[in-house]
Protein backbone atom coordinates (compact mmCIF):
# COMPACT_ATOMS: atom_id res chain seq x y z
CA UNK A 1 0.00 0.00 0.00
CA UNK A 2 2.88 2.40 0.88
CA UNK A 3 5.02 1.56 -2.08
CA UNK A 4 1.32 1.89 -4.42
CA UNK A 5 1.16 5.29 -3.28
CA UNK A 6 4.49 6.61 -3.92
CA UNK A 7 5.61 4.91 -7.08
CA UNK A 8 4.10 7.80 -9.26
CA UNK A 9 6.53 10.30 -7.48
CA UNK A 10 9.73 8.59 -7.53
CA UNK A 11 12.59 9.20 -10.19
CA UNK A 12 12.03 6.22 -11.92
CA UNK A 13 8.19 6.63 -12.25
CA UNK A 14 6.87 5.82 -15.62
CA UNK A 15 3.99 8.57 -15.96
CA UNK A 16 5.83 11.60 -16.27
CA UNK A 17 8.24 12.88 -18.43
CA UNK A 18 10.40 15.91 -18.29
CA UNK A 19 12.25 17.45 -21.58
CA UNK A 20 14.43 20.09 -21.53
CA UNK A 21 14.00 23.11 -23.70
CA UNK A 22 16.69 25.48 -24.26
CA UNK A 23 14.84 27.95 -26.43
CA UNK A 24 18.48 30.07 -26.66
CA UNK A 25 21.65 30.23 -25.34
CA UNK A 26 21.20 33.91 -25.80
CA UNK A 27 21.70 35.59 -22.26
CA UNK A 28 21.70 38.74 -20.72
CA UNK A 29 23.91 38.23 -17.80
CA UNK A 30 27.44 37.20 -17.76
CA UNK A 31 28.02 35.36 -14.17
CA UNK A 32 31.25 34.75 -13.55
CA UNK A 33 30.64 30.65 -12.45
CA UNK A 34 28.17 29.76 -16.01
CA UNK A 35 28.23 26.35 -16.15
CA UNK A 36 26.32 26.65 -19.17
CA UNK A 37 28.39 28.60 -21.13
CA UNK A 38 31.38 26.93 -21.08
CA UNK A 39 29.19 23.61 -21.65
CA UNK A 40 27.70 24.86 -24.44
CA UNK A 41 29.90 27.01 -27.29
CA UNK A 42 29.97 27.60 -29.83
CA UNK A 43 26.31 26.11 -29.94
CA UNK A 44 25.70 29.42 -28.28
CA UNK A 45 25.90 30.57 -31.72
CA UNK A 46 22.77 29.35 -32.66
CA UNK A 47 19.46 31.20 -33.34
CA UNK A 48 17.03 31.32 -30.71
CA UNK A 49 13.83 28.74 -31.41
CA UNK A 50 11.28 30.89 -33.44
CA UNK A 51 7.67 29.97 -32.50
CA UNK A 52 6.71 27.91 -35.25
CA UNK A 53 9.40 25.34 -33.62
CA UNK A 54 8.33 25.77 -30.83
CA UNK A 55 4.95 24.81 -31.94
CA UNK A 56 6.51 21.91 -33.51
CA UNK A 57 8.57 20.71 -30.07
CA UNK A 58 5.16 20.77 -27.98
CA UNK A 59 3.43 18.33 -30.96
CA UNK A 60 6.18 15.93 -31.35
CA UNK A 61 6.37 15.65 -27.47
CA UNK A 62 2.93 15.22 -27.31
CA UNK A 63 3.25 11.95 -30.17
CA UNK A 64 6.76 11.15 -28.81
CA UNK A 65 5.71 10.73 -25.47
CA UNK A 66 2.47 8.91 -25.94
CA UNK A 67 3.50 6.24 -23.10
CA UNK A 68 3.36 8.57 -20.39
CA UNK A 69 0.47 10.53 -18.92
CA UNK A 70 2.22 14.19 -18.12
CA UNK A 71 5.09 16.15 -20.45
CA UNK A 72 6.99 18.29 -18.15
CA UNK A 73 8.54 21.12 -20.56
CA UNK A 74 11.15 23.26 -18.44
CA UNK A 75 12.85 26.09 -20.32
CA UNK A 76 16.57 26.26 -19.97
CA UNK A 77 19.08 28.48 -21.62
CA UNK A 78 20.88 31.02 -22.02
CA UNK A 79 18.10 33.02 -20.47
CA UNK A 80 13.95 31.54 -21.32
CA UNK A 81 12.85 34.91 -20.81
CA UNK A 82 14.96 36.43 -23.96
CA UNK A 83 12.80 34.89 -26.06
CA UNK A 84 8.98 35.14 -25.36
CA UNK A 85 8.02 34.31 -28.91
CA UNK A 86 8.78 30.72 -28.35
CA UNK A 87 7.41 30.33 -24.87
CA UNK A 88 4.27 32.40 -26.01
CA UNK A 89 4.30 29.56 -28.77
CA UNK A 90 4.25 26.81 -26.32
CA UNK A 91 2.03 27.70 -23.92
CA UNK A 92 -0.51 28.49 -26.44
CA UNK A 93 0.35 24.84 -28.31
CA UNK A 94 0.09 22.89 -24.59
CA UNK A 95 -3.17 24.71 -24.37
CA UNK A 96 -5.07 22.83 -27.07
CA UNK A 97 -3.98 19.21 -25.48
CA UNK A 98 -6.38 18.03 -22.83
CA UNK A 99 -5.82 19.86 -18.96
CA UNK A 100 -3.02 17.99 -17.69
CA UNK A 101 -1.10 16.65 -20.65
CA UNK A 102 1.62 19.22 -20.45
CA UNK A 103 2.82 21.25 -17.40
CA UNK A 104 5.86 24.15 -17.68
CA UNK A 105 8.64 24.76 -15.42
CA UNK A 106 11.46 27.52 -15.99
CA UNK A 107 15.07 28.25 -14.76
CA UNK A 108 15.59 31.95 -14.78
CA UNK A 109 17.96 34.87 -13.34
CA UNK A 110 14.59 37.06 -12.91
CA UNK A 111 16.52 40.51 -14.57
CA UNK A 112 13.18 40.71 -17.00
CA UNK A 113 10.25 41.51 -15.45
CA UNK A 114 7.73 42.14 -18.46
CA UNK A 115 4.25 41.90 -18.17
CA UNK A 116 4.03 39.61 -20.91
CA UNK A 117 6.57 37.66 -19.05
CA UNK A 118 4.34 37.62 -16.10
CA UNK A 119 1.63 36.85 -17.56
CA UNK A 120 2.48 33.83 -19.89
CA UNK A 121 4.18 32.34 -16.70
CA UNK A 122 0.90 32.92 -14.56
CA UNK A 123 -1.07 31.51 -17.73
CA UNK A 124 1.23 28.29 -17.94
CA UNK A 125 1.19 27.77 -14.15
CA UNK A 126 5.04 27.71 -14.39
CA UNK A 127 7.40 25.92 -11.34
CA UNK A 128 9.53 28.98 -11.49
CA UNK A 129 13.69 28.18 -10.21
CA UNK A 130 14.48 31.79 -9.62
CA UNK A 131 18.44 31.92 -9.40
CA UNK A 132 19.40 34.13 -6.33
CA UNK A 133 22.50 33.49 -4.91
CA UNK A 134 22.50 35.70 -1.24
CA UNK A 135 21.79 38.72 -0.12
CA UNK A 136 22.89 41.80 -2.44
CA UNK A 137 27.04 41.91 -1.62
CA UNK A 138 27.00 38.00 -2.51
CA UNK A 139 24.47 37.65 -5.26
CA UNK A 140 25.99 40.87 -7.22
CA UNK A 141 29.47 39.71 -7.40
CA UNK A 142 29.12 37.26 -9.76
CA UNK A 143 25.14 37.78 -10.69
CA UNK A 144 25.99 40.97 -13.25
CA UNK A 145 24.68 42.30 -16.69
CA UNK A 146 26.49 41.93 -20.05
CA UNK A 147 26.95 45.49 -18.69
CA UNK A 148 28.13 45.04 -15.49
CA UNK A 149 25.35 46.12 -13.46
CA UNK A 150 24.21 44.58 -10.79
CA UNK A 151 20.79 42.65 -10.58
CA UNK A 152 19.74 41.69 -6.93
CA UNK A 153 17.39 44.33 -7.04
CA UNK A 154 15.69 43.38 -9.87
CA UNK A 155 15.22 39.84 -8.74
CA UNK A 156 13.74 40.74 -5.76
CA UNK A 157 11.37 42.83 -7.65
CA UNK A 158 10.70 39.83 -10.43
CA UNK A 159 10.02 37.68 -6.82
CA UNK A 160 8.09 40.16 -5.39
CA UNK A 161 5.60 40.16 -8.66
CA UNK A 162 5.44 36.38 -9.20
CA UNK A 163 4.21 36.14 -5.40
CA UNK A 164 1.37 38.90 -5.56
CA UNK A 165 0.53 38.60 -9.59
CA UNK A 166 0.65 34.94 -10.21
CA UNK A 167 -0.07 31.20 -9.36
CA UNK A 168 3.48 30.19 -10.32
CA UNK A 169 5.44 28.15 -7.70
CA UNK A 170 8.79 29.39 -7.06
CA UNK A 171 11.96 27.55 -5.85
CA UNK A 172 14.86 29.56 -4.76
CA UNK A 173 18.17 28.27 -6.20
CA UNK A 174 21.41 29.54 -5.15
CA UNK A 175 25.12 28.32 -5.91
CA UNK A 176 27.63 27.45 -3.33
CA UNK A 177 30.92 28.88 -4.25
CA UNK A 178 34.01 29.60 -2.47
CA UNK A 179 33.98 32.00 0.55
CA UNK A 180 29.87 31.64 0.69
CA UNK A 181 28.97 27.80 1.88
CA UNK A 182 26.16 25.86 2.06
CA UNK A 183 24.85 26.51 5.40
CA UNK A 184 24.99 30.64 4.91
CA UNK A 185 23.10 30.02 1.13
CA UNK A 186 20.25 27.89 2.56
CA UNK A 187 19.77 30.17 5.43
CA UNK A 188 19.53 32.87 3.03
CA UNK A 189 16.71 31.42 0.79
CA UNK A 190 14.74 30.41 3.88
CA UNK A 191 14.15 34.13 4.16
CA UNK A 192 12.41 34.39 1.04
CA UNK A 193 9.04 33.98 -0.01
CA UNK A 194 9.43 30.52 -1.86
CA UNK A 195 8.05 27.30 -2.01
CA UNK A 196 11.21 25.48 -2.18
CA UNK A 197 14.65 25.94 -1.71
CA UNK A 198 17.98 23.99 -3.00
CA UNK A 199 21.41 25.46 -2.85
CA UNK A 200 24.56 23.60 -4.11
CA UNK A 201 28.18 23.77 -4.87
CA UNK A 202 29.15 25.37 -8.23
CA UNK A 203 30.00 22.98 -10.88
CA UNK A 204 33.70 23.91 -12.34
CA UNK A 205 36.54 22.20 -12.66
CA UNK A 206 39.29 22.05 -9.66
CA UNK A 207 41.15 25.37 -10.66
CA UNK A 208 38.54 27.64 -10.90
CA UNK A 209 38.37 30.56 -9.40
CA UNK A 210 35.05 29.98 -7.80
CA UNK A 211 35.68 26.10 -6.48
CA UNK A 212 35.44 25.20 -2.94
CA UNK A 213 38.61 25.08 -1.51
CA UNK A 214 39.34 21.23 0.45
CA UNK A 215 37.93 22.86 3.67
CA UNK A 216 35.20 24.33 1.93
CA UNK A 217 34.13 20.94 0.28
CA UNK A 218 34.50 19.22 3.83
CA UNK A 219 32.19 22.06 5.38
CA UNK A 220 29.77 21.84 2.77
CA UNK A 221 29.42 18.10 3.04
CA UNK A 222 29.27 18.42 6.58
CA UNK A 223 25.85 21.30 5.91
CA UNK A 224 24.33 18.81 4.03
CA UNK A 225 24.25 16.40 6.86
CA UNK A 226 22.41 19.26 8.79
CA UNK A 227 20.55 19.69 6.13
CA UNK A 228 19.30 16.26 6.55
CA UNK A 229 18.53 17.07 9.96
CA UNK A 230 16.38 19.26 9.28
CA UNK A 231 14.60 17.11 7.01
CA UNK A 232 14.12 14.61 9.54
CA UNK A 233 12.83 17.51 12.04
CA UNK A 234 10.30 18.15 9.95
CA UNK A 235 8.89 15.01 8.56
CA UNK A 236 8.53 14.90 12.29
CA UNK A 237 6.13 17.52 12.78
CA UNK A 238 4.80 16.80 9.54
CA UNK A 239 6.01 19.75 7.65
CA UNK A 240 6.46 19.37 4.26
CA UNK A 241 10.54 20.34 3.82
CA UNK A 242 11.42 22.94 2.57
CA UNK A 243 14.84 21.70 1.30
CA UNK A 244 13.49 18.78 -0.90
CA UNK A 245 17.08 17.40 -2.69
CA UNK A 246 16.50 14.80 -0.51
CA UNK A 247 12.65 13.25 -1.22
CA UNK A 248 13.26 11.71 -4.22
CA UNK A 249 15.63 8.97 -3.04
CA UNK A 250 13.85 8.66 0.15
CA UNK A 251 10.62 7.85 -2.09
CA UNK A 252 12.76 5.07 -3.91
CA UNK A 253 13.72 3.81 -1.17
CA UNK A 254 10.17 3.65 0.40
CA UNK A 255 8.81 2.30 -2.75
CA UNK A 256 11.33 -0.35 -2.61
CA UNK A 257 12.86 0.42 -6.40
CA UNK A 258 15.95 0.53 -7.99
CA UNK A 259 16.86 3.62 -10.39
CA UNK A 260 17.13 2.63 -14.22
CA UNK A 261 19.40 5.46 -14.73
CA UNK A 262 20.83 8.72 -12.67
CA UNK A 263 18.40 10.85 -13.76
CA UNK A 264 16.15 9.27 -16.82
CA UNK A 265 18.03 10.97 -19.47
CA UNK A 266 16.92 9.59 -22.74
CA UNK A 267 14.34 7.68 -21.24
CA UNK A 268 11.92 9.90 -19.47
CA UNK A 269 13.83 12.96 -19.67
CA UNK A 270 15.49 14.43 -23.12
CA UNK A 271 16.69 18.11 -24.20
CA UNK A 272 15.63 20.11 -27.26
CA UNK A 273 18.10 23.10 -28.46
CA UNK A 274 16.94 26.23 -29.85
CA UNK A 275 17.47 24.36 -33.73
CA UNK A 276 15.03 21.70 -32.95
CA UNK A 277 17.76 19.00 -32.24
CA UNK A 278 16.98 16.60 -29.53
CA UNK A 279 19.54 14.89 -27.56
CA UNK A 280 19.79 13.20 -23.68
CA UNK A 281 20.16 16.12 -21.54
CA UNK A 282 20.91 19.90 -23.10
CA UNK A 283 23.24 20.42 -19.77
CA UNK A 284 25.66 17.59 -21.44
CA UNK A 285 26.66 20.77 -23.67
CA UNK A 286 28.59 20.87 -27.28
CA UNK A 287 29.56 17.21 -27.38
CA UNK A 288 25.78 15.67 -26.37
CA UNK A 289 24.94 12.76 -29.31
CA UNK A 290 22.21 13.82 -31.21
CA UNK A 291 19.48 11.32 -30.94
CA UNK A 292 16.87 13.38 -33.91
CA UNK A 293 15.06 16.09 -34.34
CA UNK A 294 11.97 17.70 -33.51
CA UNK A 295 10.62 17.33 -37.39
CA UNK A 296 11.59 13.51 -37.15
CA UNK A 297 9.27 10.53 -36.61
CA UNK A 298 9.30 10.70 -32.69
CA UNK A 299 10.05 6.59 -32.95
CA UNK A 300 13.69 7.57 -34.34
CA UNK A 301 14.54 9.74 -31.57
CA UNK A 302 12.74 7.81 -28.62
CA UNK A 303 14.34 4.75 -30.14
CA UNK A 304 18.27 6.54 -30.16
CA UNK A 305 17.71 7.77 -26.67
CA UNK A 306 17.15 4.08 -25.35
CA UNK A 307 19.72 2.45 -27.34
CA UNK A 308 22.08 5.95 -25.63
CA UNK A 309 21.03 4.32 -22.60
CA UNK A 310 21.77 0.90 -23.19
CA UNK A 311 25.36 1.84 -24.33
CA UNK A 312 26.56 4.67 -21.60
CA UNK A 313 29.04 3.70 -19.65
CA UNK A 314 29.07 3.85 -15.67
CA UNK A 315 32.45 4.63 -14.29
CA UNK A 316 33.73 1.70 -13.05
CA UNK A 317 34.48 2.83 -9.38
CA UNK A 318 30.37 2.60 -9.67
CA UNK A 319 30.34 -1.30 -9.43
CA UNK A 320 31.82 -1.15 -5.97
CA UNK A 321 29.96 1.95 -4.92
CA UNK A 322 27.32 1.45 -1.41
CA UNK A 323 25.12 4.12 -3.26
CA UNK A 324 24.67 2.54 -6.59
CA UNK A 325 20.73 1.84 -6.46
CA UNK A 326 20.44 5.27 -5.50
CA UNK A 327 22.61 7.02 -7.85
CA UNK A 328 23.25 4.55 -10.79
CA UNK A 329 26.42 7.02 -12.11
CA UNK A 330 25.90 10.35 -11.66
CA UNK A 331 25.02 13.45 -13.83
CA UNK A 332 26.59 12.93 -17.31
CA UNK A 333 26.58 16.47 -17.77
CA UNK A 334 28.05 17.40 -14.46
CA UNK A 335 30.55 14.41 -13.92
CA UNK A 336 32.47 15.66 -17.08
CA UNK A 337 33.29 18.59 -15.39
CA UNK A 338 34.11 17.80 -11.90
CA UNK A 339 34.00 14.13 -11.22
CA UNK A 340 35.58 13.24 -8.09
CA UNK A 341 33.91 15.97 -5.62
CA UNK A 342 30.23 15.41 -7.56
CA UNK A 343 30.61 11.85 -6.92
CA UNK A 344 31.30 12.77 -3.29
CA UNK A 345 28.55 14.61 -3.29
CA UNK A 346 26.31 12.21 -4.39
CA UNK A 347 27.07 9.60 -2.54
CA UNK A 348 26.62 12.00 0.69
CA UNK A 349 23.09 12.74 -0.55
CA UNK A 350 22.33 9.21 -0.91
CA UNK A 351 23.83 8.20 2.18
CA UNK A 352 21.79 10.54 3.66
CA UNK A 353 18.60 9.79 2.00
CA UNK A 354 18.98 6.16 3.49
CA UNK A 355 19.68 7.75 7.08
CA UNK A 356 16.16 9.82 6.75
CA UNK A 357 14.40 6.64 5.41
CA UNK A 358 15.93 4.64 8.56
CA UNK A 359 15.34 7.30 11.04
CA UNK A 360 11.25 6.49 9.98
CA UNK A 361 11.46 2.83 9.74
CA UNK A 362 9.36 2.06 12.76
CA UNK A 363 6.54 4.74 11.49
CA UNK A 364 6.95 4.91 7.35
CA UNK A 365 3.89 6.94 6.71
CA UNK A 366 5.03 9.88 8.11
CA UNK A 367 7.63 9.86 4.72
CA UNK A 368 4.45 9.94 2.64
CA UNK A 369 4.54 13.88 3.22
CA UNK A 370 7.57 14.13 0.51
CA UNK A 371 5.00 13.04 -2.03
CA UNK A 372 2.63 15.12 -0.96
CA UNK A 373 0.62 12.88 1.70
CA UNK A 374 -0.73 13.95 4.53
């Protein structure tokens, strides 16, 4: 009965599907940490998705993805909000499928604060991920304009709107970087008017200028174990966590099944760039294998995306690993950049995921709140 009524939330659920959509790679700020950018050129070079693709994308996910009940489209970039053609386009397009068929989620820095913005997120009932790193000192030392202006201000403002103009849920999403850890981040975004909150540890490689130093990594794997206390404290009291990195896994685990993949990509979760090309995850950047295109019989490019599957490699440290069911290799897109200290982190989070999921063991229906149970 327990496992029946979480299986539809956990990672490897089969009714739900999320793709995602970089409509450009076009973006107005230039943070000093992008993880994007240096993933991506020179497809940055591409033109932004005009709406009649974007039309296109929301049909063939809609026949591609005819196995699963709900098509999760979250706009990536660059910056979704430079181009509101396209996510005009598909918001109008998921409109004429039956209620339910599609649902919208977007990543955004929150510098462009349109109405029409506004509205078209309100009208697609978007999960917003609002980037916001810390307070202003923090945030605007690496969160700047092409013209180096700052922009806390103006994501305050861009929360401020979404909570008073629109239905949108918002998760705040900070990065972890060198001189600002974990533990100051999350306490930061607690103080916000959000929904959610998840703050991590930037992705670059060992050298850069933003990585944690080996005390900082140490720290920040120690935070997450608080973190996890918290967690615990408030499955407790039955309070839905704010800090939810950790529900998925604990979900598996009380559903008592084993992850296919890390994180579904080319399964249950592919990306689309701004040209209409599909491949496993837009995050794995310039060298991603194309698996079709938007135009193509969706067969072909479901069809490449499980055969992907069937042929990526695991590291082989991953055979040995205590966390394997829970983790099954880590991010492709993020283990090509920094390996060793994201498969530390991983492992943390799933070690940590099993300690919640003890800590209940005796009363398991209290864990039914991380899918929304109560």
């Amino acid at each position: 009965m327990v496992a029946d009524a979480v299986l539809q939330q956990a990672d490897t659920r089969g009714g739900h599907a999320e793709v995602l959509v970089a409509t450009t790679w076009q973006c107005n700020l230039r943070c000093s940490y992008c993880f994007v950018e240096n993933r991506t050129a020179p497809a940055a070079a591409q033109q932004p998705m005009s709406s009649h693709l974007a039309q296109q994308t929301v049909d063939a996910l809609h026949d591609g993805f005819s196995d699963v009940e709900q098509v999760n489209i979250h706009l990536y970039g660059g910056e979704p909000l430079t181009n509101l053609s396209a996510l005009n386009a598909m918001v109008r397009r998921a409109a004429t499928y039956p209620s339910g068929r599609f649902s919208f989620a977007i990543t955004t820095n929150g510098t462009l604060c349109s109405s029409e913005a506004v509205e078209l997120l309100h009208e697609g009932r978007f999960q917003v991920i609002l980037s916001i790193d810390g307070p202003a000192r923090i945030h605007d030392a690496v969160r700047r304009t092409a013209r180096n202006t700052t922009t806390h201000n103006k994501v305050m403002e861009f929360l401020r709107t979404l909570r008073r103009d629109t239905c949108c849920s918002v998760r705040g999403s900070s990065v972890v970087r060198s001189g600002w850890s974990l533990s100051e981040a999350s306490a930061y975004l607690r103080t916000l008017p959000v929904d959610t909150i998840k703050a991590q540890a930037v992705r670059s490689s060992a050298n850069a200028a933003h990585t944690l130093s080996e005390t900082e990594f140490r720290a920040y794997l120690s935070d997450l174990d608080k973190i996890g206390d918290q967690v615990i404290e408030d499955i407790a009291s039955g309070t839905m966590p704010l800090d939810d990195r950790f529900s998925a896994r604990v979900l598996q685990l009380l559903a008592g099944i084993e992850r296919e993949s890390f994180c579904g990509a080319g399964r249950t979760m592919l990306g689309v760039n701004p040209d209409g090309t599909i491949v496993p995850c837009v995050l794995m950047g310039k060298n991603a294998p194309v698996l079709g295109h938007v135009q193509d019989d969706p067969s072909t490019w479901r069809r490449n995306g499980l055969e992907w599957c069937n042929t990526a490699a695991q590291p082989a440290t991953c055979e040995e690993c205590s966390a394997r069911s829970l983790c099954k290799g880590g991010c492709p897109a993020v283990m090509a950049v920094c390996a060793e200290n994201e498969c530390e982190i991983t492992r943390k989070n799933c070690d940590i995921a099993l300690r919640i999921f003890r800590h209940f063991r005796n009363d398991p229906l209290k864990l039914l709140i991380l899918a929304g149970i109560s």
